[in-house]
PDB file of N, CA and C in Angstrom:
ATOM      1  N   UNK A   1      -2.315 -35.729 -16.202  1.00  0.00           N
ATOM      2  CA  UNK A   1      -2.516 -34.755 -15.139  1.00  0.00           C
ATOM      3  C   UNK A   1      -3.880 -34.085 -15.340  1.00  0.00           C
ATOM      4  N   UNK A   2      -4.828 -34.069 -14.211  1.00  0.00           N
ATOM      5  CA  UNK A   2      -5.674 -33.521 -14.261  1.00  0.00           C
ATOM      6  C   UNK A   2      -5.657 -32.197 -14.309  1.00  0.00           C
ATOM      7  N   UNK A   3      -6.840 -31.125 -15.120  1.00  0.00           N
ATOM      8  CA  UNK A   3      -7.051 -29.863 -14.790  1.00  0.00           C
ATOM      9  C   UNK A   3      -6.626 -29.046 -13.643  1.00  0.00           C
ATOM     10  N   UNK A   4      -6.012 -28.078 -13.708  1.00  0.00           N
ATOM     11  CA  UNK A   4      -5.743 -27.529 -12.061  1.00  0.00           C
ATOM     12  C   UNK A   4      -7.424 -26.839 -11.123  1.00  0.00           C
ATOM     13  N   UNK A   5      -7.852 -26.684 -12.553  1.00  0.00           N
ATOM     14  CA  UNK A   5      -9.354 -26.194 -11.951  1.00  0.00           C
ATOM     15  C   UNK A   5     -10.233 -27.056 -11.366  1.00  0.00           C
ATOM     16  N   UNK A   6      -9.834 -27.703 -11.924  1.00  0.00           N
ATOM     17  CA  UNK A   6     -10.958 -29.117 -11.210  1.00  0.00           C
ATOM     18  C   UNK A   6     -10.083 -29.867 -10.164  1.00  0.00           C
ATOM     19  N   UNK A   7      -9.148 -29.765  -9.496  1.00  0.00           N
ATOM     20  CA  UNK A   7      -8.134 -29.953  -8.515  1.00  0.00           C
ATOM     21  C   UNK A   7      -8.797 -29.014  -7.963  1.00  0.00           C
ATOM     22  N   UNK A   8      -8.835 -27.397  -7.897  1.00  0.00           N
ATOM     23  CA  UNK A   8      -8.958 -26.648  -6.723  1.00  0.00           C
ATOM     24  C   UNK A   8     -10.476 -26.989  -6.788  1.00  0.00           C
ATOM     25  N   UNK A   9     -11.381 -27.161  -7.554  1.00  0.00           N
ATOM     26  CA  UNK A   9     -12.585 -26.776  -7.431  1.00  0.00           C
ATOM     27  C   UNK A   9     -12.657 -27.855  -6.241  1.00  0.00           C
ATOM     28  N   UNK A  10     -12.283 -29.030  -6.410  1.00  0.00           N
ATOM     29  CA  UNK A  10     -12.431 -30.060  -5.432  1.00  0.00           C
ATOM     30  C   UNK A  10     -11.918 -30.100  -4.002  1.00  0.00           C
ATOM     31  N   UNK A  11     -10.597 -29.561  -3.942  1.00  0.00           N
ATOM     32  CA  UNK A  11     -10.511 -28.886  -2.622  1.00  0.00           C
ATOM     33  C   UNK A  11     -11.253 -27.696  -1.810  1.00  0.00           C
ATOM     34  N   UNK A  12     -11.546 -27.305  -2.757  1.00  0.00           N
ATOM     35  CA  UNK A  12     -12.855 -26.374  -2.036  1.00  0.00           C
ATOM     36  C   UNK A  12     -13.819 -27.026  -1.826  1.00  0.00           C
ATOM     37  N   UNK A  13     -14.188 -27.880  -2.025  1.00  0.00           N
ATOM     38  CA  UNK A  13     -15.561 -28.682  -1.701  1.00  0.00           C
ATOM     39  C   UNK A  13     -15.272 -29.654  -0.757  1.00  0.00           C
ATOM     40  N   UNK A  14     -14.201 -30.041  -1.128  1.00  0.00           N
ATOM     41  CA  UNK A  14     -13.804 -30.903   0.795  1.00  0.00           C
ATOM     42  C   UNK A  14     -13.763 -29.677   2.441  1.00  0.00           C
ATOM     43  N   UNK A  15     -13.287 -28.891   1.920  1.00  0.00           N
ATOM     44  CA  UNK A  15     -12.785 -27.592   2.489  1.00  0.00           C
ATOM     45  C   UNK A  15     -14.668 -26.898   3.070  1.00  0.00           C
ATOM     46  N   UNK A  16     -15.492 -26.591   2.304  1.00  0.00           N
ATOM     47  CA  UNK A  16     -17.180 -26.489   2.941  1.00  0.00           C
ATOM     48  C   UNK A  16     -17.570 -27.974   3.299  1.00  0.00           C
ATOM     49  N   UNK A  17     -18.032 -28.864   3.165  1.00  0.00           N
ATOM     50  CA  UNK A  17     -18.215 -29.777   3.650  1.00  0.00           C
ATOM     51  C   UNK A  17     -17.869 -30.051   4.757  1.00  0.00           C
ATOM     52  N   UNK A  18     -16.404 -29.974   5.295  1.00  0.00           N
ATOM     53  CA  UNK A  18     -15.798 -29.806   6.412  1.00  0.00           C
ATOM     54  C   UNK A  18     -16.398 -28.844   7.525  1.00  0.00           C
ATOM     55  N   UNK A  19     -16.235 -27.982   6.700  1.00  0.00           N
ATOM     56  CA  UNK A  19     -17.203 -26.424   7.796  1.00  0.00           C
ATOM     57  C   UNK A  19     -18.397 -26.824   7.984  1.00  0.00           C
ATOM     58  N   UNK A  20     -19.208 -27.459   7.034  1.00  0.00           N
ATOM     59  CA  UNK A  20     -20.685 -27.515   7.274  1.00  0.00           C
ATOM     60  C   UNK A  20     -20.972 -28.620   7.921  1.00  0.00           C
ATOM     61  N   UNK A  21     -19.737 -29.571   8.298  1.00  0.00           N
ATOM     62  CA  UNK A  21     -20.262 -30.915   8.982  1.00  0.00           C
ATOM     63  C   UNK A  21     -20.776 -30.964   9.902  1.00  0.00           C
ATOM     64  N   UNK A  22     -21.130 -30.293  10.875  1.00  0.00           N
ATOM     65  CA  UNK A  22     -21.577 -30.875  12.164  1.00  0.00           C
ATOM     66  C   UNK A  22     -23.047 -30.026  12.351  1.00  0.00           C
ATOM     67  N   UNK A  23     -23.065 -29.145  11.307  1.00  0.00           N
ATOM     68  CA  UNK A  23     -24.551 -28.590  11.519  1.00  0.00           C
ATOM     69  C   UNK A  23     -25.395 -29.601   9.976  1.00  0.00           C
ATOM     70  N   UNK A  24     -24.686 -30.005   8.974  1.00  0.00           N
ATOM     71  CA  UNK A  24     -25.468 -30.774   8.558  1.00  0.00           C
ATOM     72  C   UNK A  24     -26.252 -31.901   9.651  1.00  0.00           C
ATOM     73  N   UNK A  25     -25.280 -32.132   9.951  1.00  0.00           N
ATOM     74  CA  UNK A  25     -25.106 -33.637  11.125  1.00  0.00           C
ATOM     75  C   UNK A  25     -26.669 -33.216  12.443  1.00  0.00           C
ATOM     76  N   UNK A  26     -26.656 -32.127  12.469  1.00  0.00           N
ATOM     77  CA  UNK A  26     -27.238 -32.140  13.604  1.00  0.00           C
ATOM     78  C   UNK A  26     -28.861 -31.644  12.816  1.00  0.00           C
ATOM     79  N   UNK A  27     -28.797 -31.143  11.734  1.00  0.00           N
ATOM     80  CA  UNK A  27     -30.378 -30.559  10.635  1.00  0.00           C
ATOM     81  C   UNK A  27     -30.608 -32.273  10.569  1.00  0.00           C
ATOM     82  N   UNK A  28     -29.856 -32.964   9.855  1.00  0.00           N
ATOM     83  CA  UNK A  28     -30.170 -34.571   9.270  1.00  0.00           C
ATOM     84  C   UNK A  28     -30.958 -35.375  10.648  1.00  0.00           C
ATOM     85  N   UNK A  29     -30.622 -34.971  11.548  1.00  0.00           N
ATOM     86  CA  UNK A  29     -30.633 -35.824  13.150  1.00  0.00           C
ATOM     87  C   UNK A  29     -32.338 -35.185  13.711  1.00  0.00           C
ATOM     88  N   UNK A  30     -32.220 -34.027  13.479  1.00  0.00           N
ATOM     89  CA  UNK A  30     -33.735 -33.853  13.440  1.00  0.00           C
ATOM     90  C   UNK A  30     -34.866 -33.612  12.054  1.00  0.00           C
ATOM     91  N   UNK A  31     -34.419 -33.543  10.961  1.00  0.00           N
ATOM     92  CA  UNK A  31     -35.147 -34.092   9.774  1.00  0.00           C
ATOM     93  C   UNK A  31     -35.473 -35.769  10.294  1.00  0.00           C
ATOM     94  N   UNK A  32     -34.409 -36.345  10.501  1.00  0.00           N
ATOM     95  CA  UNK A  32     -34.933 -37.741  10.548  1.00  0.00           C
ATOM     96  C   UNK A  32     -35.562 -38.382  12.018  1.00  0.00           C
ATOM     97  N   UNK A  33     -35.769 -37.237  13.018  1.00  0.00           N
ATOM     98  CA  UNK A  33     -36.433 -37.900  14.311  1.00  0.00           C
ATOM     99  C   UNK A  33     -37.887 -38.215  13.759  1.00  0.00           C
ATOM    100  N   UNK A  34     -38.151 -39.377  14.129  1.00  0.00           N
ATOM    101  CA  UNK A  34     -39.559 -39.508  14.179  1.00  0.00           C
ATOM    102  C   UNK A  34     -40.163 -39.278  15.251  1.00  0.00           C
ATOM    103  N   UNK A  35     -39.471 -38.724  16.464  1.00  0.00           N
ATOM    104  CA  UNK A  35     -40.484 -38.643  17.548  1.00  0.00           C
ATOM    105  C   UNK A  35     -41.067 -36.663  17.460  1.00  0.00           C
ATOM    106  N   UNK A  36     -39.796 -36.127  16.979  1.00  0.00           N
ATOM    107  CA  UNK A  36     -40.261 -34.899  16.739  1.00  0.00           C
ATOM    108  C   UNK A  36     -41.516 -34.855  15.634  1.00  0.00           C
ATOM    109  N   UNK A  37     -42.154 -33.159  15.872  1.00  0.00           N
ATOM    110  CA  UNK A  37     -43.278 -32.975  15.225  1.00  0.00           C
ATOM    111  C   UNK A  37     -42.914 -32.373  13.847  1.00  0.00           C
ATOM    112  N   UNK A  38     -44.420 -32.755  12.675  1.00  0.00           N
ATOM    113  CA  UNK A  38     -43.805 -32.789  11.694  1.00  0.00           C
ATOM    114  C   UNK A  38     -43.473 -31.174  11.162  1.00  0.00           C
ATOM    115  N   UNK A  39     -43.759 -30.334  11.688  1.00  0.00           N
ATOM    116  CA  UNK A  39     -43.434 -29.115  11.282  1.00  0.00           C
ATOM    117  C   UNK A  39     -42.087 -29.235  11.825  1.00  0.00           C
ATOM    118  N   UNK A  40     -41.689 -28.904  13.054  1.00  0.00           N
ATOM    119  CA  UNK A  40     -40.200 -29.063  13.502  1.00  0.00           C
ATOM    120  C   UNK A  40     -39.308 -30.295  12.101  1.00  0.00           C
ATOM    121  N   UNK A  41     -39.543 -31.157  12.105  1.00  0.00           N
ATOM    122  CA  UNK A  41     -38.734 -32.270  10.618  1.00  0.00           C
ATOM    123  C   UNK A  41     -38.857 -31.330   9.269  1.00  0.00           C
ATOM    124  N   UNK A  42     -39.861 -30.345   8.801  1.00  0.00           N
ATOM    125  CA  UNK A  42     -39.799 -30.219   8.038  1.00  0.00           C
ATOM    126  C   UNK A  42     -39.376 -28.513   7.580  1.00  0.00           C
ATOM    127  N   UNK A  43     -38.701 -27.868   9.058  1.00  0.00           N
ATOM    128  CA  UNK A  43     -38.485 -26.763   9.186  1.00  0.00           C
ATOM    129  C   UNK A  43     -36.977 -26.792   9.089  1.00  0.00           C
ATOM    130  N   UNK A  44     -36.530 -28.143   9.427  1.00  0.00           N
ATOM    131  CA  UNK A  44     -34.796 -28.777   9.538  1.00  0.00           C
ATOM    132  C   UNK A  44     -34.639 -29.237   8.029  1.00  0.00           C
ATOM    133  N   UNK A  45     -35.491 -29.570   7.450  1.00  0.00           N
ATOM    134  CA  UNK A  45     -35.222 -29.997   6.124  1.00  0.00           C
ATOM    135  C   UNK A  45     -35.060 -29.036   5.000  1.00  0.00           C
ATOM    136  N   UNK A  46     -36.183 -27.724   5.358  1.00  0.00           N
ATOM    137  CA  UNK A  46     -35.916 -26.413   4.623  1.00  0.00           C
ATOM    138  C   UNK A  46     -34.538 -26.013   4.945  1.00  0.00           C
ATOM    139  N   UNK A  47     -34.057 -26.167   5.925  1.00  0.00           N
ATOM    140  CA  UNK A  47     -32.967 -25.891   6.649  1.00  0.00           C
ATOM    141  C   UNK A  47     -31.564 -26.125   5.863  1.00  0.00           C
ATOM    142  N   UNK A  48     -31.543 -27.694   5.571  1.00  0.00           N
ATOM    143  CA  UNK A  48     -31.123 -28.309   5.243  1.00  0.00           C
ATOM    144  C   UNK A  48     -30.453 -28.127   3.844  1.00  0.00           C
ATOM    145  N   UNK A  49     -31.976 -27.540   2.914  1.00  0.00           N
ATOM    146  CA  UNK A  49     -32.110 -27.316   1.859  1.00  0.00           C
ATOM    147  C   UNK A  49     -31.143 -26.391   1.217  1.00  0.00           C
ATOM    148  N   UNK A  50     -31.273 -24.996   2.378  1.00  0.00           N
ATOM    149  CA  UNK A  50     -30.751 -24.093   1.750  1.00  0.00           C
ATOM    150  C   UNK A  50     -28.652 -23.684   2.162  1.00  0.00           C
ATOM    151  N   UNK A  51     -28.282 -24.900   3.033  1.00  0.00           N
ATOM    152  CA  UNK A  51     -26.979 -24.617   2.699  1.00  0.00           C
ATOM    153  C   UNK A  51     -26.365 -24.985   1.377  1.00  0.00           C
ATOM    154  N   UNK A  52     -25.442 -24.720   1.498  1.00  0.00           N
ATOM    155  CA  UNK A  52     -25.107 -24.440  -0.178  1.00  0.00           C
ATOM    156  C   UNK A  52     -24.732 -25.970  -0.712  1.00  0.00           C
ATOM    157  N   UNK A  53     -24.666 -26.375  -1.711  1.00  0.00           N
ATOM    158  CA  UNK A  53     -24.788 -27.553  -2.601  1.00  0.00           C
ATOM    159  C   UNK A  53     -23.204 -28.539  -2.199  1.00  0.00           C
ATOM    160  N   UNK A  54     -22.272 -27.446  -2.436  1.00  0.00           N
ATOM    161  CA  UNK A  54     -20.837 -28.066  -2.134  1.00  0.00           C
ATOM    162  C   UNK A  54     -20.647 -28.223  -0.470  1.00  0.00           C
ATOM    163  N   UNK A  55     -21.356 -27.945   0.429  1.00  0.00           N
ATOM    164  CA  UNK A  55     -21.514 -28.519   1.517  1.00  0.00           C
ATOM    165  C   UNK A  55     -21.628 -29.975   1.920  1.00  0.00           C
ATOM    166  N   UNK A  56     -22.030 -30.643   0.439  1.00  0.00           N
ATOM    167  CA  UNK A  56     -22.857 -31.837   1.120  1.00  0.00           C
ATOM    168  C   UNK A  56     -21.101 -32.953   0.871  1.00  0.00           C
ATOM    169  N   UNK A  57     -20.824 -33.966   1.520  1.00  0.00           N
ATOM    170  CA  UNK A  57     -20.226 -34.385   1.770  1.00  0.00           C
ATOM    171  C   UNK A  57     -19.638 -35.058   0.448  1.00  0.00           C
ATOM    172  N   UNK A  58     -21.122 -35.984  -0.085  1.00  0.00           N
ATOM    173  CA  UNK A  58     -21.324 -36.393  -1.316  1.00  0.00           C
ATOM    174  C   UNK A  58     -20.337 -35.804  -3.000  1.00  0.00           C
ATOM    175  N   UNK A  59     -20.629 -34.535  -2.653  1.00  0.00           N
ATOM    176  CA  UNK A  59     -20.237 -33.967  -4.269  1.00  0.00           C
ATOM    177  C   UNK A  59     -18.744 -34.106  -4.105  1.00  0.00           C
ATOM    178  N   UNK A  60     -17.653 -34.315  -3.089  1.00  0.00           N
ATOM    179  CA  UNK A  60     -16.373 -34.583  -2.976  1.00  0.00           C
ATOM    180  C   UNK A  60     -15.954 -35.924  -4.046  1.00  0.00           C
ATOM    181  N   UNK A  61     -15.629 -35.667  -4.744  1.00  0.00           N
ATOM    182  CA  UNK A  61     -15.016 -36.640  -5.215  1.00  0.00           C
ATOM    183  C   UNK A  61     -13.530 -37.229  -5.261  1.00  0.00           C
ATOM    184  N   UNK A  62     -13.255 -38.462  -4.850  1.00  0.00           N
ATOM    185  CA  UNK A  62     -11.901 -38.587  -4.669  1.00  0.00           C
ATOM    186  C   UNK A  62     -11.161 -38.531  -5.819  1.00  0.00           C
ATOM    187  N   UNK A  63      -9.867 -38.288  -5.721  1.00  0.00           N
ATOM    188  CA  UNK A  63      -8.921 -37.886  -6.573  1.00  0.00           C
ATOM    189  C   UNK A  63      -7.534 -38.337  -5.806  1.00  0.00           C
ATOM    190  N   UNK A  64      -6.370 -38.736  -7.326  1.00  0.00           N
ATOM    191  CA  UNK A  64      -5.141 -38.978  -7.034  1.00  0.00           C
ATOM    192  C   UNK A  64      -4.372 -37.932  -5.977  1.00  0.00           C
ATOM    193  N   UNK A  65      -3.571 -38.411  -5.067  1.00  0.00           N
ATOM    194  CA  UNK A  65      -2.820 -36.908  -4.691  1.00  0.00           C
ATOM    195  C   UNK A  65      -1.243 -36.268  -5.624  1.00  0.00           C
ATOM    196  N   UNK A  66      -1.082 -37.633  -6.527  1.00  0.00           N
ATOM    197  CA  UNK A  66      -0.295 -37.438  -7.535  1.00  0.00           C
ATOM    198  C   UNK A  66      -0.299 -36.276  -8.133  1.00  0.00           C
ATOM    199  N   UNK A  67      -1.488 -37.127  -9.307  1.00  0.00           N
ATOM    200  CA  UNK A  67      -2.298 -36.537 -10.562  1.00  0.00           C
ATOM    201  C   UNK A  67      -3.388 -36.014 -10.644  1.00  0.00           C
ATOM    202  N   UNK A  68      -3.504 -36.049  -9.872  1.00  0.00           N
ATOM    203  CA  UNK A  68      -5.490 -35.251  -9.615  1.00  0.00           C
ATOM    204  C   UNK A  68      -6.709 -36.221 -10.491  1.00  0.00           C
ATOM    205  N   UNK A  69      -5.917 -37.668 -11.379  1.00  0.00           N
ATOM    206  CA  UNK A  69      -7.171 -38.453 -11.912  1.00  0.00           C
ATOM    207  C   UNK A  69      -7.939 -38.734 -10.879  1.00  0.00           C
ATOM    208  N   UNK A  70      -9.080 -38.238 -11.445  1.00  0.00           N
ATOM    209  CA  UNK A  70     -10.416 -39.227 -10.490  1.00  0.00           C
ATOM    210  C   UNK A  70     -10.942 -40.346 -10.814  1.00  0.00           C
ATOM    211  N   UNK A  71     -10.829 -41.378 -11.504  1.00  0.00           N
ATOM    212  CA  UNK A  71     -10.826 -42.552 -11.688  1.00  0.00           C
ATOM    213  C   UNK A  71      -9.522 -43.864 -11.183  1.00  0.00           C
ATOM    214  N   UNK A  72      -9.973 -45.157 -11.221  1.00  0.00           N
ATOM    215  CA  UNK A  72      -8.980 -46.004 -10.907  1.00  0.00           C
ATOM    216  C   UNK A  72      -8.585 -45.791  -9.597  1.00  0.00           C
ATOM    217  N   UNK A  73      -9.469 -44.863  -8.529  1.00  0.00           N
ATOM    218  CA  UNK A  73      -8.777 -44.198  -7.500  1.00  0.00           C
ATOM    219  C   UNK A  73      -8.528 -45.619  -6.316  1.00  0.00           C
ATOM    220  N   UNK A  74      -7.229 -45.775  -5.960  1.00  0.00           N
ATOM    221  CA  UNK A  74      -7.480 -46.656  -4.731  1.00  0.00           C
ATOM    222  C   UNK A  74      -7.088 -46.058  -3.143  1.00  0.00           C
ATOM    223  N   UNK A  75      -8.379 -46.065  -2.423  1.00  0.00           N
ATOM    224  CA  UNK A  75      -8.623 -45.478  -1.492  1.00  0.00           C
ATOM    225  C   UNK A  75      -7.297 -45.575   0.250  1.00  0.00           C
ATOM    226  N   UNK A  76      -6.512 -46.940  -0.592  1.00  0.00           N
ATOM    227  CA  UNK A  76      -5.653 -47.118   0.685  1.00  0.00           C
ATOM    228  C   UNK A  76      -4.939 -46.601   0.350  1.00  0.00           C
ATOM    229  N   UNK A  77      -4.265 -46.371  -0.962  1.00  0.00           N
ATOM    230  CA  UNK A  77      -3.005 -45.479  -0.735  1.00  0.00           C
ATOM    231  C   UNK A  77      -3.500 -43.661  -1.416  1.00  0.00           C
ATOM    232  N   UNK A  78      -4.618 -43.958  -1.856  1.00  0.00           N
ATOM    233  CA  UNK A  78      -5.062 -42.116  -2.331  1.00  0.00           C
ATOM    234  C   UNK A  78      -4.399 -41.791  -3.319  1.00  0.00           C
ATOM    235  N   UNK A  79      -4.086 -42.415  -4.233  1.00  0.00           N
ATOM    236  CA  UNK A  79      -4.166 -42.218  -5.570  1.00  0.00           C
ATOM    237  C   UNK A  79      -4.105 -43.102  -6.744  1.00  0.00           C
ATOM    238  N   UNK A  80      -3.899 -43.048  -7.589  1.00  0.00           N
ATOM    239  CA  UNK A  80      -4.801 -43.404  -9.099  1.00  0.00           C
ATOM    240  C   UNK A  80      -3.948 -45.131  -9.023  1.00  0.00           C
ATOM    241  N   UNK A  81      -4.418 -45.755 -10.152  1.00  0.00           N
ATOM    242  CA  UNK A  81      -3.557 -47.342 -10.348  1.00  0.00           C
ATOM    243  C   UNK A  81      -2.373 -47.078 -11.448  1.00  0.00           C
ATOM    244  N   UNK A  82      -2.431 -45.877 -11.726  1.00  0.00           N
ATOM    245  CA  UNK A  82      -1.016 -45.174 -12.600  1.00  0.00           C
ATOM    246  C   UNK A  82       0.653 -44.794 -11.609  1.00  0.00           C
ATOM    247  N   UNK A  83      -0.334 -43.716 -10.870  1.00  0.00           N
ATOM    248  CA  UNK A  83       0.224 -43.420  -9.995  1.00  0.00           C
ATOM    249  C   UNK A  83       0.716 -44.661  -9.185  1.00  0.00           C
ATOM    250  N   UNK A  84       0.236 -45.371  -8.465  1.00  0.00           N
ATOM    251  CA  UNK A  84       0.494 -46.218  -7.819  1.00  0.00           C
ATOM    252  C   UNK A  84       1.745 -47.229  -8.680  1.00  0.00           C
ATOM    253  N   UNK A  85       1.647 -47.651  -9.647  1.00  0.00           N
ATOM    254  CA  UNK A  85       2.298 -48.207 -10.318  1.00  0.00           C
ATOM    255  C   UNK A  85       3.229 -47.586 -10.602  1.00  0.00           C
ATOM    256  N   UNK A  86       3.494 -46.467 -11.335  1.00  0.00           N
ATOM    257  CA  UNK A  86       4.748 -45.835 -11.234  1.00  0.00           C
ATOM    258  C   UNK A  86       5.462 -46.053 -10.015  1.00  0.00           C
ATOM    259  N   UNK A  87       5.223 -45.254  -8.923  1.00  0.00           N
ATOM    260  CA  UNK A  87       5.944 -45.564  -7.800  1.00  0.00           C
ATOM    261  C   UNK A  87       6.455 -46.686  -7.019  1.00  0.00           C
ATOM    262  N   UNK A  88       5.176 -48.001  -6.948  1.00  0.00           N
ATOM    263  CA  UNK A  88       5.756 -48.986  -6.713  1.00  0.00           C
ATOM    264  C   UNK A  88       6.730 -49.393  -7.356  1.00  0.00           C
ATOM    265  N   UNK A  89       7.019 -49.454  -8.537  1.00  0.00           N
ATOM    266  CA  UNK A  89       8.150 -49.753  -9.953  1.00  0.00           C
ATOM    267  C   UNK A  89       8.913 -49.243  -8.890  1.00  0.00           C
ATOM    268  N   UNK A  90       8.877 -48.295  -8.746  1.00  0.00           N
ATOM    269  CA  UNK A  90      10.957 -47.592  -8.294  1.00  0.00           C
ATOM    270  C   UNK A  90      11.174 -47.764  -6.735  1.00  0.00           C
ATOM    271  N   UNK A  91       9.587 -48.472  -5.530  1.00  0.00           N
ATOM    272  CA  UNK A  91      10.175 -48.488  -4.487  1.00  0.00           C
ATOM    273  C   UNK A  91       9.676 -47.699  -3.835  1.00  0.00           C
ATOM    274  N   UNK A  92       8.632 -47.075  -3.930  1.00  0.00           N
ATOM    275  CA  UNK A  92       8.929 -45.603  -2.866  1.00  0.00           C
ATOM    276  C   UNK A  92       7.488 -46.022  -2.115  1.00  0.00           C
ATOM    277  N   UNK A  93       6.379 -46.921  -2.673  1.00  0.00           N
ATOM    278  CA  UNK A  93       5.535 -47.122  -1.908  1.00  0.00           C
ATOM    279  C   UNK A  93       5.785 -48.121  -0.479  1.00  0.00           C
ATOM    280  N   UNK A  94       5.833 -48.207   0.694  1.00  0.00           N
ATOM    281  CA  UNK A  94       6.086 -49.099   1.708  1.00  0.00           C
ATOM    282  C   UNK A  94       4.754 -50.465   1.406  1.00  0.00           C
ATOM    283  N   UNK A  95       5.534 -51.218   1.675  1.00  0.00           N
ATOM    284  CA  UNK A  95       4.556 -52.457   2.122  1.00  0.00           C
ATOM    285  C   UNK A  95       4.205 -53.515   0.362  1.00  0.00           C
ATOM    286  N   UNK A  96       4.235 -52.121  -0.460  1.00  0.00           N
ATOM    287  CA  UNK A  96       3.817 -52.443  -2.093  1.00  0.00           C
ATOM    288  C   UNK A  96       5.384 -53.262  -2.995  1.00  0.00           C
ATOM    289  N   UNK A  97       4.647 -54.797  -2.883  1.00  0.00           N
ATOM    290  CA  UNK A  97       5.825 -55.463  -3.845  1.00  0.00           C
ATOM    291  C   UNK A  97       5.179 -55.439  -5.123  1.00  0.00           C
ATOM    292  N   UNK A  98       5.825 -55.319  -6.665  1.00  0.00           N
ATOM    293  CA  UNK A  98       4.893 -55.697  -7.383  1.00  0.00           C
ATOM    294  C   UNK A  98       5.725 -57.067  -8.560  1.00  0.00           C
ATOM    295  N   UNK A  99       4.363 -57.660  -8.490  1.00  0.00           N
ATOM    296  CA  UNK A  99       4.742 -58.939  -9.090  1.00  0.00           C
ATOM    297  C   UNK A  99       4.984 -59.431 -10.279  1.00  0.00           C
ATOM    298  N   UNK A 100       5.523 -60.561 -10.715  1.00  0.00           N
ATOM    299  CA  UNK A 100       6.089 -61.032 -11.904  1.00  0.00           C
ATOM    300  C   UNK A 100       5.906 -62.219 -12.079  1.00  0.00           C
ATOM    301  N   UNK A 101       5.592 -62.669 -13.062  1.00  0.00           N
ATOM    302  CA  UNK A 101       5.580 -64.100 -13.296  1.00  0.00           C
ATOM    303  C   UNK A 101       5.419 -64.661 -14.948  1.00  0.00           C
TER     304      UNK A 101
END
């Protein structure tokens, strides 16, 4: 089981990212026009600069919804190859047979 601190710290950072999405989205859209002038690109990029760090989409890191491991993570079912395995064992994942031979 992962840290509980580093569980919330990470939901908080999905949690700004979220808020900040659509004005990142729209600073990035004119940082990267090339038809705009370069003061305007580089007034969006200061812009850019100064929202806060856990805004950026990037620093989210995925995690189990189990266990909170952040490694081994598999993205179709959202959590760890522990997790996953446990549960398939007893059934509870749909669609997940696991094999023998």
């Amino acid at each position: 089981m992962a840290k509980k601190s580093a569980i919330e710290k990470n939901k908080q950072r999905e949690k700004l990212a979220k808020s900040y999405a659509s004005k990142r989205a729209r600073l990035k859209a004119i940082a990267m026009d090339k038809s705009a002038t370069a003061e305007e690109r580089f007034a969006a990029s200061m812009k850019l600069a100064e929202l806060p760090r856990n805004a950026s989409p990037t620093r989210v890191r995925n995690r189990c919804e189990v266990s909170g491991r952040p490694r081994a993570y598999y993205r179709k079912f959202r959590m760890s190859r522990i997790a996953l395995r446990d549960l398939g064992s007893t059934g509870q994942v749909p669609g997940l047979v696991k094999s023998s031979w």
